[in-house]
Protein backbone atom coordinates (compact mmCIF):
# COMPACT_ATOMS: atom_id res chain seq x y z
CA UNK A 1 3.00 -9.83 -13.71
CA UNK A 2 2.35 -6.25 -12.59
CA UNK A 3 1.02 -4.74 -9.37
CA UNK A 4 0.38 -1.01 -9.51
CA UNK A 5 -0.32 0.98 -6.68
CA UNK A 6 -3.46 3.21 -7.57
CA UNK A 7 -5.84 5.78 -5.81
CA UNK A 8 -8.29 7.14 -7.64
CA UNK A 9 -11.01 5.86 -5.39
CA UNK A 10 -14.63 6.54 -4.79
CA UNK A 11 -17.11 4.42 -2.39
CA UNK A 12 -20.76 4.41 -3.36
CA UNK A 13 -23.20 5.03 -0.39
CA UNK A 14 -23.53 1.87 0.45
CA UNK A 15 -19.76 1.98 1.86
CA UNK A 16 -20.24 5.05 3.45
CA UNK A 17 -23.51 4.28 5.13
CA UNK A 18 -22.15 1.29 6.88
CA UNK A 19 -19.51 3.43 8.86
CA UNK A 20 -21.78 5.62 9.93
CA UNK A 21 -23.58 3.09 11.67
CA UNK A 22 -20.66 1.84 12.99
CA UNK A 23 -19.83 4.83 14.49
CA UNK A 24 -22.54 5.09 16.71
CA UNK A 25 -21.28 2.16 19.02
CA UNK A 26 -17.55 2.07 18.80
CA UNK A 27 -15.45 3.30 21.57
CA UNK A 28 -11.95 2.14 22.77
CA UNK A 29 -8.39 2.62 22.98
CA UNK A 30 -5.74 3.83 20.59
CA UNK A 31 -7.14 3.03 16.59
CA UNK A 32 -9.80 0.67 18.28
CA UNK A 33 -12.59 -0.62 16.54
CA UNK A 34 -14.48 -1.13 19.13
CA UNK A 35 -13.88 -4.75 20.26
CA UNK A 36 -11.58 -6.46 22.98
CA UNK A 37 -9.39 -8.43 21.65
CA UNK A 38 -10.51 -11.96 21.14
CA UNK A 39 -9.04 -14.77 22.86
CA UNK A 40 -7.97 -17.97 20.02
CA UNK A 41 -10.77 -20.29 19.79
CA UNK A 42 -9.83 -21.66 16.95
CA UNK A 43 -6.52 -24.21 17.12
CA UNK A 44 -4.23 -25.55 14.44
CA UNK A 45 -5.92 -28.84 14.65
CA UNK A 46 -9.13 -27.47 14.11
CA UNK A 47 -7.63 -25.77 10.99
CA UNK A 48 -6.31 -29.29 10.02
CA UNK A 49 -9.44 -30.94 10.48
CA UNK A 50 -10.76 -27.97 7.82
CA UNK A 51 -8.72 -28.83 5.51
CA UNK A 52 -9.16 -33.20 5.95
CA UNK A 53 -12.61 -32.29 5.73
CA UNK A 54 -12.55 -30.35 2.58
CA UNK A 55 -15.34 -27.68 1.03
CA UNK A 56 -15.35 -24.85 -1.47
CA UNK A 57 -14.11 -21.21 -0.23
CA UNK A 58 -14.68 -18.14 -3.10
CA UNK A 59 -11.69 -15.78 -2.94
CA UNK A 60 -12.54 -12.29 -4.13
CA UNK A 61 -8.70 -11.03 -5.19
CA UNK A 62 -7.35 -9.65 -8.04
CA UNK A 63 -3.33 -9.85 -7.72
CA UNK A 64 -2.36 -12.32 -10.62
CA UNK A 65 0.18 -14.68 -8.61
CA UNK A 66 -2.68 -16.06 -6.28
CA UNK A 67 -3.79 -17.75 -9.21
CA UNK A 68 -0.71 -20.01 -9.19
CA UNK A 69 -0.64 -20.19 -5.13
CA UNK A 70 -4.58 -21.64 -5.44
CA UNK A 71 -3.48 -23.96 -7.51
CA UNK A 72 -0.49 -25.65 -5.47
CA UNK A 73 -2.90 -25.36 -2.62
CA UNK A 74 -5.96 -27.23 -3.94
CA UNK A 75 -3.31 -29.92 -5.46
CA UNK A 76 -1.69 -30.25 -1.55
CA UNK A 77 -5.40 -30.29 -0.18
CA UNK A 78 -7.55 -31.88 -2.86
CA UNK A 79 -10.52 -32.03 -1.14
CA UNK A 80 -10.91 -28.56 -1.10
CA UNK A 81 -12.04 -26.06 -3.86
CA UNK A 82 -10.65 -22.72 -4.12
CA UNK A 83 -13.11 -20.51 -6.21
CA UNK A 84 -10.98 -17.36 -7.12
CA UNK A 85 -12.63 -14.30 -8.51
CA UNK A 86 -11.28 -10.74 -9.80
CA UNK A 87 -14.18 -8.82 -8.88
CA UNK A 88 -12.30 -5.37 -9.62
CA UNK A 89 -8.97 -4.11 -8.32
CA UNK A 90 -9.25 -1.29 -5.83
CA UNK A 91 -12.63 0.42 -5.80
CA UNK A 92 -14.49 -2.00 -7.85
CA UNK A 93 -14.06 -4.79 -5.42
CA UNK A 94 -14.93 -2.97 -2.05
CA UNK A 95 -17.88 -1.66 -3.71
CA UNK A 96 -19.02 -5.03 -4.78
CA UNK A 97 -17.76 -6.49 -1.19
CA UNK A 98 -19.88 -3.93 0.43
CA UNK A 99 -22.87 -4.76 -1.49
CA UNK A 100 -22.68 -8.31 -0.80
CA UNK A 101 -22.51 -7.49 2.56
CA UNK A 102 -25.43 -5.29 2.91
CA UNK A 103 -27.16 -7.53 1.04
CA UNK A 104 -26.24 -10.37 3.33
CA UNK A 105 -25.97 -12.91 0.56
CA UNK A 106 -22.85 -13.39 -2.28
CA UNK A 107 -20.05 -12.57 0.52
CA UNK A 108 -16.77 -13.61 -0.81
CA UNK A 109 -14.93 -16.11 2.21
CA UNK A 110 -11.57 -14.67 1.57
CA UNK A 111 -11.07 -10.72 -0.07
CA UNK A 112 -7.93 -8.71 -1.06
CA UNK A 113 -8.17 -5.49 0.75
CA UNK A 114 -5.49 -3.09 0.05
CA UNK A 115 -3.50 -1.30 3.83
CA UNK A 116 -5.05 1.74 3.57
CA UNK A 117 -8.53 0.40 3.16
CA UNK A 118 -8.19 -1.93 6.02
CA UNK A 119 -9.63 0.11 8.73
CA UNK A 120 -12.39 1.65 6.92
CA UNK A 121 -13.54 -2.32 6.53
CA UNK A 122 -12.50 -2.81 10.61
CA UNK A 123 -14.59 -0.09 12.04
CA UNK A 124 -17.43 -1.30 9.76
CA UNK A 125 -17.47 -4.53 11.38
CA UNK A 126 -17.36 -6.30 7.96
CA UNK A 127 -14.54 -8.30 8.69
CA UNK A 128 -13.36 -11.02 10.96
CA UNK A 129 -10.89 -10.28 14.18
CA UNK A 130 -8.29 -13.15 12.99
CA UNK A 131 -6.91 -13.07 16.86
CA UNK A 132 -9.38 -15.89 17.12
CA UNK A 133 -7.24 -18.21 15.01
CA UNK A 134 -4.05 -17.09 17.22
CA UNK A 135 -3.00 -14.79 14.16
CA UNK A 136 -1.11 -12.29 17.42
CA UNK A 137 1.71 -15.17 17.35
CA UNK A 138 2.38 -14.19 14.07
CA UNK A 139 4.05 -10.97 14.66
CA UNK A 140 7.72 -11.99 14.36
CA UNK A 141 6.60 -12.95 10.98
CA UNK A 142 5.98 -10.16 9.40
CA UNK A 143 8.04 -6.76 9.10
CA UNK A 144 6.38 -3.82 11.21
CA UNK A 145 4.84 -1.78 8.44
CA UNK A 146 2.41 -4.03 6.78
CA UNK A 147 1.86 -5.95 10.37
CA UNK A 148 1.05 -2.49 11.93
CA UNK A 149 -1.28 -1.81 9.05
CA UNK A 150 -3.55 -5.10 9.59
CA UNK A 151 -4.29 -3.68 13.23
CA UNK A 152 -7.03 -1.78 14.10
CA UNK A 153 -6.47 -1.77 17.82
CA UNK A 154 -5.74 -4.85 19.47
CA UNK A 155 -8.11 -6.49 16.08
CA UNK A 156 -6.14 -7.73 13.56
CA UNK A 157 -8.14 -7.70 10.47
CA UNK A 158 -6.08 -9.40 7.71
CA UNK A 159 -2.73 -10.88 7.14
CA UNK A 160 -0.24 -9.14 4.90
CA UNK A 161 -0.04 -10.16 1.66
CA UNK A 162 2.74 -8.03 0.28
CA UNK A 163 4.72 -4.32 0.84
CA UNK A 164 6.07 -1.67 -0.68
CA UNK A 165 8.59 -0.31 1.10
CA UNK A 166 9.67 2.54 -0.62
CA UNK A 167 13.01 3.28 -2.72
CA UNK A 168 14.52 5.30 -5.31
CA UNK A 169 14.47 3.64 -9.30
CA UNK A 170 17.02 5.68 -11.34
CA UNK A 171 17.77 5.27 -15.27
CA UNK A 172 21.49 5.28 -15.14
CA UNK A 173 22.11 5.69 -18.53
CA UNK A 174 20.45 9.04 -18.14
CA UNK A 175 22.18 10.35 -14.77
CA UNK A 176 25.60 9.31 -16.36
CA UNK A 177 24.80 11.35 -19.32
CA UNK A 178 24.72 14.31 -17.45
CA UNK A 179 27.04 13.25 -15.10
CA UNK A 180 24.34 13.53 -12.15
CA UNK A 181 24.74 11.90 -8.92
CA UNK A 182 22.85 9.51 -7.00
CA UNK A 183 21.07 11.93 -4.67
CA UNK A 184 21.35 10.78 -0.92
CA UNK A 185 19.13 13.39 0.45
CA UNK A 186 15.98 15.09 -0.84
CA UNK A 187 17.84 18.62 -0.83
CA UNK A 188 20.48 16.98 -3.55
CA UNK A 189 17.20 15.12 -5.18
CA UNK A 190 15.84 18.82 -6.14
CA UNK A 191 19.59 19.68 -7.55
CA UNK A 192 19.17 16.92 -9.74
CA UNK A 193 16.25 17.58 -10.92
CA UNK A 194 17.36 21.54 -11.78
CA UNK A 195 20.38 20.14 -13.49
CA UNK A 196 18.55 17.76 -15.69
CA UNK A 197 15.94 19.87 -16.72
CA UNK A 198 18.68 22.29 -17.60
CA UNK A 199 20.67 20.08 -19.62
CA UNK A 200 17.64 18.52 -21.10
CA UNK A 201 14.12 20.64 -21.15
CA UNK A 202 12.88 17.33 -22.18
CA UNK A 203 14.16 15.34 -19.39
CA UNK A 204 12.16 15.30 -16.19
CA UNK A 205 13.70 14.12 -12.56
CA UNK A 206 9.98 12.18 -12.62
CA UNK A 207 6.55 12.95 -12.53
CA UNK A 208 3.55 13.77 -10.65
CA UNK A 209 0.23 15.05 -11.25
CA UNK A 210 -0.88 14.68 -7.69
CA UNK A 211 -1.21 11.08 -6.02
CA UNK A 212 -3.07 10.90 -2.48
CA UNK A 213 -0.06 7.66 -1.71
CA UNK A 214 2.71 8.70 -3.20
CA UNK A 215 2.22 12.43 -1.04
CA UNK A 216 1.17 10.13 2.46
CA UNK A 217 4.02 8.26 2.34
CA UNK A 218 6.54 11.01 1.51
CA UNK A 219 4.49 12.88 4.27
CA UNK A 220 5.43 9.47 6.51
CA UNK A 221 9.10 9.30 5.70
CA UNK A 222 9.32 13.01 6.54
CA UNK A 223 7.80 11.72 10.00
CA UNK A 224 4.58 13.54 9.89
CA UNK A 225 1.42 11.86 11.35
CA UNK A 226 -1.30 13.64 10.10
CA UNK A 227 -3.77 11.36 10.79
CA UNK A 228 -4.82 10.00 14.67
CA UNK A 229 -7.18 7.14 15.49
CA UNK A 230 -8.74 6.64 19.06
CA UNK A 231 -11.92 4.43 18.04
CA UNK A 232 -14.31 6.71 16.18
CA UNK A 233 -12.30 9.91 17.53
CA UNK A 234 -10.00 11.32 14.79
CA UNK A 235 -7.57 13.76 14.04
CA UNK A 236 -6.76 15.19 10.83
CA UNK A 237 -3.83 17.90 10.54
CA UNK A 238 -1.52 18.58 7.97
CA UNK A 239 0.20 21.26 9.53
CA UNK A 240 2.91 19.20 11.84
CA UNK A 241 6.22 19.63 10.90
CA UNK A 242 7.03 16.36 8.90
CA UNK A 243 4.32 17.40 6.59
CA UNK A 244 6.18 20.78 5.79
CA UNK A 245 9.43 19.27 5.46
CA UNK A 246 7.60 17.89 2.41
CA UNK A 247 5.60 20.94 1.35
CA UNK A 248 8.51 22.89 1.31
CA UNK A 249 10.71 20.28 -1.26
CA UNK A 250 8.14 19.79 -3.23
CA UNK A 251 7.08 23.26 -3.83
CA UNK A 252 10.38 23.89 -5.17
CA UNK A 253 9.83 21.48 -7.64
CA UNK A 254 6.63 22.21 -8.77
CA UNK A 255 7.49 26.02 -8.41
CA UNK A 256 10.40 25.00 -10.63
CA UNK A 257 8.73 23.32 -13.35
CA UNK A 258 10.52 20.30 -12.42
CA UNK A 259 8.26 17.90 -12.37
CA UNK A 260 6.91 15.97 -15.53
CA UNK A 261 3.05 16.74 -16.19
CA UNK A 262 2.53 13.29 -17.37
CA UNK A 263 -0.12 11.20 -15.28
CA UNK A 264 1.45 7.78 -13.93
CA UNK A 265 0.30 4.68 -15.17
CA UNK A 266 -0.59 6.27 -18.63
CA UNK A 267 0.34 5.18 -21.99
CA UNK A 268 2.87 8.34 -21.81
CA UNK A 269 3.71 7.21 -18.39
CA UNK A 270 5.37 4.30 -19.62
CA UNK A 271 6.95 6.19 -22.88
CA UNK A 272 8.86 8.49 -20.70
CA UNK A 273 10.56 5.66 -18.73
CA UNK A 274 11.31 4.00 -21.54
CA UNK A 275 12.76 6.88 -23.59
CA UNK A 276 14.52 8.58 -20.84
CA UNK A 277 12.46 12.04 -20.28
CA UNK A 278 10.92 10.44 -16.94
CA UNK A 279 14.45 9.67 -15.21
CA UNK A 280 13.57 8.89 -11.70
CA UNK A 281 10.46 7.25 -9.74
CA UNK A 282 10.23 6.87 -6.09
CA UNK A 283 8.18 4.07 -5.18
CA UNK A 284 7.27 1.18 -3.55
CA UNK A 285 9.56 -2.45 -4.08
CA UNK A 286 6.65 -4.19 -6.03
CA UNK A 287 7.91 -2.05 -9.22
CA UNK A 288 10.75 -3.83 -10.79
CA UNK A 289 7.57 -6.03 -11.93
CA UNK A 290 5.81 -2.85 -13.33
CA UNK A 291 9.27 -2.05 -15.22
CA UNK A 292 10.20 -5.22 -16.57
CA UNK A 293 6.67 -5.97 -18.32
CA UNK A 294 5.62 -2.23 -18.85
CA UNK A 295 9.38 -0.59 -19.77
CA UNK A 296 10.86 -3.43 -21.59
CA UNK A 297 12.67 -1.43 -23.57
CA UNK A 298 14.83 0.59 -21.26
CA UNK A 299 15.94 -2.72 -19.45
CA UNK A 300 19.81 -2.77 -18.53
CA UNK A 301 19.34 1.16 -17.95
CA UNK A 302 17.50 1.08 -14.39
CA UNK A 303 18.78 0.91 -10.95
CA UNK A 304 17.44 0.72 -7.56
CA UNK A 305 18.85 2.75 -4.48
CA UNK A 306 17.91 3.67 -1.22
CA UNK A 307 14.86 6.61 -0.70
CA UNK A 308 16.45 10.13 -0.83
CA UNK A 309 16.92 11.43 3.19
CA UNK A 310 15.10 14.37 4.58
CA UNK A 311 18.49 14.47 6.75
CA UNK A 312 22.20 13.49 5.52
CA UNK A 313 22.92 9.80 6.83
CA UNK A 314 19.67 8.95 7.83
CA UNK A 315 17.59 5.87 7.11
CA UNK A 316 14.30 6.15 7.29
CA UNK A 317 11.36 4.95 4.56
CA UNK A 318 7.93 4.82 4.18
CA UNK A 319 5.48 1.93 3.00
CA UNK A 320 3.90 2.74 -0.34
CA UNK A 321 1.04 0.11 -1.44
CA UNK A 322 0.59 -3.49 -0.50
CA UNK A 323 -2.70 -5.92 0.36
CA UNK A 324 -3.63 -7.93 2.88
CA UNK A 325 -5.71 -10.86 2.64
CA UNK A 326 -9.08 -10.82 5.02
CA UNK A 327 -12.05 -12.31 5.91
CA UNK A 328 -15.27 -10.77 5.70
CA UNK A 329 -17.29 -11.62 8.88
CA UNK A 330 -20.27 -12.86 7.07
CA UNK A 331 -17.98 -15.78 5.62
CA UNK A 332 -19.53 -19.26 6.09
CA UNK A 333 -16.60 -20.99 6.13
CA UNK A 334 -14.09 -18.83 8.30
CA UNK A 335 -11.70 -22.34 9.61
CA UNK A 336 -11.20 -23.44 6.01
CA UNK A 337 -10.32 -19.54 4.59
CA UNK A 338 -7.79 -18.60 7.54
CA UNK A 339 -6.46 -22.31 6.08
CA UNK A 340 -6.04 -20.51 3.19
CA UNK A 341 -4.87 -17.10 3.98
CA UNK A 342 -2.24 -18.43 5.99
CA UNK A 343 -1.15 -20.72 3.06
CA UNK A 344 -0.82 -17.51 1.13
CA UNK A 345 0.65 -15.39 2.94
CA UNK A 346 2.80 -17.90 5.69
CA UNK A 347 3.34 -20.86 4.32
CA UNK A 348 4.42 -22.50 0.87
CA UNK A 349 2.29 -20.16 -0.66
CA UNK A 350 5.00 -16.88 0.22
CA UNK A 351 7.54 -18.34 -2.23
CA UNK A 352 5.05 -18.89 -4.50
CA UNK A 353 4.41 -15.43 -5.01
CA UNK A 354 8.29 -13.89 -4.52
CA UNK A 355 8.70 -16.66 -7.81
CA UNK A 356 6.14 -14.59 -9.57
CA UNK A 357 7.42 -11.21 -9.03
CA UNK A 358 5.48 -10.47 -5.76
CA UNK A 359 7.64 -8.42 -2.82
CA UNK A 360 7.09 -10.16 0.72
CA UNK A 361 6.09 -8.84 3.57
CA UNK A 362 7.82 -11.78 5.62
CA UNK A 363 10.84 -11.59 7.53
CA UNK A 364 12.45 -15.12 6.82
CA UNK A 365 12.00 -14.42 2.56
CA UNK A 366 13.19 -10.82 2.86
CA UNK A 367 16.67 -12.59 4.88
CA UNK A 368 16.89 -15.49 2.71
CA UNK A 369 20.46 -15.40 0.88
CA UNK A 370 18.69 -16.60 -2.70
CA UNK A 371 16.04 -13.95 -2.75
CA UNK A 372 18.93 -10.88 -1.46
CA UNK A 373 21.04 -12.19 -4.05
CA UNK A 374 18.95 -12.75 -6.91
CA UNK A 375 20.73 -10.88 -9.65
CA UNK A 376 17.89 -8.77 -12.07
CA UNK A 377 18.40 -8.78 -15.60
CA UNK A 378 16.50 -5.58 -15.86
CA UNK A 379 18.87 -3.76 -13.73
CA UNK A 380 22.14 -5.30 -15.66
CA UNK A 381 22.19 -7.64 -12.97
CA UNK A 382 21.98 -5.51 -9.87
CA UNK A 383 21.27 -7.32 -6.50
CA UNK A 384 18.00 -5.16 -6.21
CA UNK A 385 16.49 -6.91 -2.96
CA UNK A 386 19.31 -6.19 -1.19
CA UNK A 387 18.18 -2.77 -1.49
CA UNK A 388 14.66 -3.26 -1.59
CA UNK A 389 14.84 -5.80 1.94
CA UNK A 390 16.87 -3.26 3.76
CA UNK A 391 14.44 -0.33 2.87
CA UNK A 392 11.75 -2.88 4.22
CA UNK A 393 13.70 -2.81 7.72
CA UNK A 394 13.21 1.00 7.94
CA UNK A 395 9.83 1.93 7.62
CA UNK A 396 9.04 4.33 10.13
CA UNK A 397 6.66 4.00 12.91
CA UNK A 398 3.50 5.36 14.15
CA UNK A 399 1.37 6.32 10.74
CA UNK A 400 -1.71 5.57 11.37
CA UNK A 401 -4.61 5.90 8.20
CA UNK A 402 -8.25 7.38 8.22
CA UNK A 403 -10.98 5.01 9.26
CA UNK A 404 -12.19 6.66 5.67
CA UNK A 405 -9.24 6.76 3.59
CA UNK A 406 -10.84 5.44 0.57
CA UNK A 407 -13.01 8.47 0.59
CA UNK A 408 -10.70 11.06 1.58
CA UNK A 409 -8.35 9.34 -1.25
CA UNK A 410 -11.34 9.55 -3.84
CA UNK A 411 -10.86 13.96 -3.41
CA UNK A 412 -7.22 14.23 -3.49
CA UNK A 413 -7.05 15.28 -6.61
CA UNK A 414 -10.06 18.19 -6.04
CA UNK A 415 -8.22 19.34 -3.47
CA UNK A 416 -4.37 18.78 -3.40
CA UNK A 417 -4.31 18.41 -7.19
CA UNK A 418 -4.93 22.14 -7.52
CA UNK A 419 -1.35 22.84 -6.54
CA UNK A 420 -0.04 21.11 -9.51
CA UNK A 421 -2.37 22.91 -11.89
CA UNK A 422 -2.89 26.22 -10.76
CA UNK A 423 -0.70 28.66 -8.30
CA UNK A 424 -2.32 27.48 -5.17
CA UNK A 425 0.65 26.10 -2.74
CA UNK A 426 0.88 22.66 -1.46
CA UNK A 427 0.44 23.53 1.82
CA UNK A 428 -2.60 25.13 1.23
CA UNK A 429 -3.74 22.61 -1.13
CA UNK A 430 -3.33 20.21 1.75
CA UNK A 431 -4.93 22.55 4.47
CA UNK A 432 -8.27 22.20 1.77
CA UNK A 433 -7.69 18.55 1.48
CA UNK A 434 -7.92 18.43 5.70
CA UNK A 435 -10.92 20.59 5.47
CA UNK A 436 -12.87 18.06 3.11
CA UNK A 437 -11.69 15.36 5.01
CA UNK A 438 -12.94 16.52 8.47
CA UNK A 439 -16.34 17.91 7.03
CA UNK A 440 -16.62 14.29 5.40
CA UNK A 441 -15.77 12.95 8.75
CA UNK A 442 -18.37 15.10 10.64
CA UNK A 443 -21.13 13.83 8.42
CA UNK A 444 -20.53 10.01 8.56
CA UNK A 445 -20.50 10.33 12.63
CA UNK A 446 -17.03 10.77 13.62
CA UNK A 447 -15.93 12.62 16.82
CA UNK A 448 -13.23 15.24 15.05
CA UNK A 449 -10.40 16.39 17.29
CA UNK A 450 -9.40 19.95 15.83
C-alpha cells in the first residue's frame, strides 16, 4: 500500500468558474465561507435509523485501504451497499467531482478530497457543512493540524482521513559511512549535506526539483503564514520572515549544488533511495509505506527522526499531505454517507486503515501503546511511531491555505521551479509565484489584500 503526496495540479474551467461565482456572495469572519455555522439537525439515532434502513452510497476515493474498511462496514451493516470508485487521485477526481456537480447529475455521496483542496471545494459551496450531524463534538478526536484543515470558518467540510506530520527519513548505513550526524537543526542539515557531497559527488543529502508542498510546509515549520483567509478577502505574501528563514537555507543548497536533480516519485526517484545517492527525505509520516513497497531493497538501512529545527531545541513541525473524507452537497443520501465517513475515519474503520499502512489523524490510535510500539522491519526494528506520533503533537498553528490552492499549486513549477533550473533566487522565484497567484486571484473575483 502506498500513499504519495503529489502536486502537479491543474483545474479545468469548470473548477474555476464555480469559485468565481461563489465569490460574489460570500462574506464573513476569519477563513469563512460564507455560512453561519449550522446548528445539528441530524442525531445519532437518525444516523442509526440510516443504517437499519439500508441503501446504496457511491464513494468517489482512491486511497487503497478504504477498500478493506468498505468491506467490514457493509458486512457490520448488510443492508447497505457501499459503491467505491477511484475516479483519479488528485486532479483527476476534483475535475470529474466538479463536472458532476455542474452537471447536477453523477455526484459521488462520499469523495476523498485532499487538505489543501478543501477550501477551494468550501467556498464553492459544493460540499456539505457536517456541523449538522454534530461533527464540532469531534474535536478532541482529532490532532489540530488535519482538524484545523477541515474548517473553513466555523464550516467544517470533511473529516480527516489521515496526516502527514512531517519528519526526517535517514539511510543510516550511508550517514555512518561518512560518519555524519543526525542533524538536529536545519543549519547542521546543510553541513551534512556539504560533507556528503564532498565525500561522495554521487551522494546527495536528498532531492528536489521544486514541489509547491514540500516548500509550504517547510515555509509552515519556519512559522511563515503566507497565506490569509477572511471569506473571499485574501492575502498572499511571501515576504514574512518564516518564509526567509527558508529561502535563505535552501538557497545555500541549491547555490551549493547540494541538492539531487532527480524528480520525486520517478523511476530514478526510487533508485537513489535504494542505492544510497538520495540519503535523506523530509516528509510526511505516511512514507514508511512508500519505502517499504517502493525501496525494498534498502530495507534495514532507513531510520526515522524528528524534522531538522530552524532553532536548536525546538519542536516544531509542519503537516505535509493527508485527505479528508467529504460530502458533496448535492449527495442524495447525506444521513447514510456521514454513517459512513464516520465509520472511516472514527470508528472501527481507523484501525482498519493504521493495519494497512495508513497514518491516523486520531488522537486515541496515535497514544495507543501497540501502534507507538510497533517495531518496523524496514527500519531494523525501530519504534518509528513513536517518532512519527510525537511529530503529530507539534504541528504548528495558524497556516491557513488559498481558497485556490489547486490552481496556484498547478504553476509552482513555472514560477518557483525556475530557481532550481536557472540562477533566479528562491526568494524571487517565490515573489513571481505570489504575483501569479494574486493576478489569478483578481480574475476569479477575490478581494486581494496587498
Amino acid at each position: 500500500m502506498a500513499i504519495t503526496r503529489r502536486h502537479a495540479l491543474v483545474l479545468g474551467a469548470a473548477l474555476t468558474m464555480s469559485f468565481t461565482a461563489a465569490c460574489g456572495s460570500s462574506s464573513g469572519g476569519a477563513g469563512d465561507s460564507g455560512a453561519a455555522k449550522p446548528a445539528t439537525t441530524v442525531s445519532d439515532a437518525d444516523l442509526q435509523n440510516a443504517l437499519n434502513t439500508g441503501g446504496t452510497i457511491k464513494v468517489w476515493a482512491w486511497e487503497p485501504t478504504l477498500k478493506q474498511v468498505v468491506a467490514d462496514f457493509q458486512a457490520k451493516y448488510p443492508k447497505v451497499k457501499v459503491d467505491l470508485v477511484n475516479a483519479g487521485s488528485g486532479n483527476d477526481q476534483y475535475t470529474a467531482l466538479q463536472n458532476a456537480i455542474k452537471a447536477g447529475s453523477g455526484v459521488p455521496d462520499v469523495a476523498q478530497v485532499e487538505y489543501f483542496a478543501l477550501p477551494q471545494f468550501a467556498l464553492g459551496k459544493s460540499l456539505a457543512d457536517l456541523n449538522a450531524f454534530g461533527a464540532d463534538k469531534l474535536a478532541s478526536t482529532f490532532t489540530p493540524g488535519p482538524w484545523n484543515s477541515v474548517h473553513t470558518g466555523e464550516g467544517i467540510y470533511g473529516l480527516p482521513m489521515d496526516s502527514g506530520p512531517m519528519a526526517l527519513f535517514y539511510n543510516k548505513e550511508v550517514f555512518d559511512k561518512h560518519d555524519i550526524a543526525v542533524p538536529t537543526t536545519w543549519d547542521e542539515y546543510v553541513a551534512a549535506a556539504e560533507k556528503l557531497h564532498k565525500a561522495d559527488p554521487k551522494a546527495y543529502i536528498t532531492s528536489d526539483t521544486g514541489d509547491a508542498g514540500f516548500t509550504t510546509s517547510m515555509i509552515w515549520q519556519a512559522g511563515g503564514k503566507p497565506y490569509t483567509v477572511n471569506g473571499t478577502t485574501v492575502g498572499v505574501d511571501f515576504t514574512d520572515p518564516g518564509v526567509q528563514k527558508f529561502t535563505a537555507t535552501w538557497q545555500k543548497l541549491i547555490d551549493g549544488k547540494l541538492l539531487s536533480p532527480v524528480t520525486g516519485w520517478t523511476d530514478a526517484w526510487y533508485k537513489g533511495l535504494g542505492d544510497g545517492t538520495i540519503a535523506t527525505l523530509v516528509v510526511g509520516a505516511w512514507m514508511p509505506a512508500n519505502l517499504e513497497s517502493g525501496v525494498k531493497a534498502a530495507s534495514g538501512k532507513w531510520r526515522v527522526a524528528p524534522m531538522p529545527q530552524w532553532e536548536a531545541g525546538g519542536k516544531a513541525t509542519a503537516e505535509n499531505g493527508g485527505s479528508s473524507l467529504a460530502i458533496p452537497e448535492a449527495g442524495t443520501n447525506k444521513n447514510l454517507a456521514y454513517a459512513f465517513i464516520k465509520y472511516a475515519n472514527v470508528e472501527q474503520g481507523v484501525q482498519t486503515r493504521i493495519d494497512g499502512g495508513a497514518f491516523p489523524a486520531t488522537t486515541a490510535h496515535l497514544k495507543d501503546p501497540a501502534f507507538l510500539n510497533k517495531e518496523f522491519p524496514y527500519f531494523d526494528g525501530q519504534k518509528a511511531n513513536e517518532v512519527l506520533a510525537a511529530s503529530a503533537g507539534q504541528v504548528v498553528g495558524g497556516w491557513s491555505y488559498l481558497p485556490f490552492q489547486v490552481y496556484a499549486n498547478s504553476i509552482f513549477n513555472d514560477t518557483v521551479g525556475k530557481a532550481y533550473t536557472s540562477a533566479t533566487p528562491l526568494q524571487d522565484a517565490l515573489k513571481a509565484w505570489q504575483d501569479a497567484s494574486v493576478k489569478y486571484g483578481q480574475e476569479q473575483g477575490f478581494t486581494i489584500q496587498q
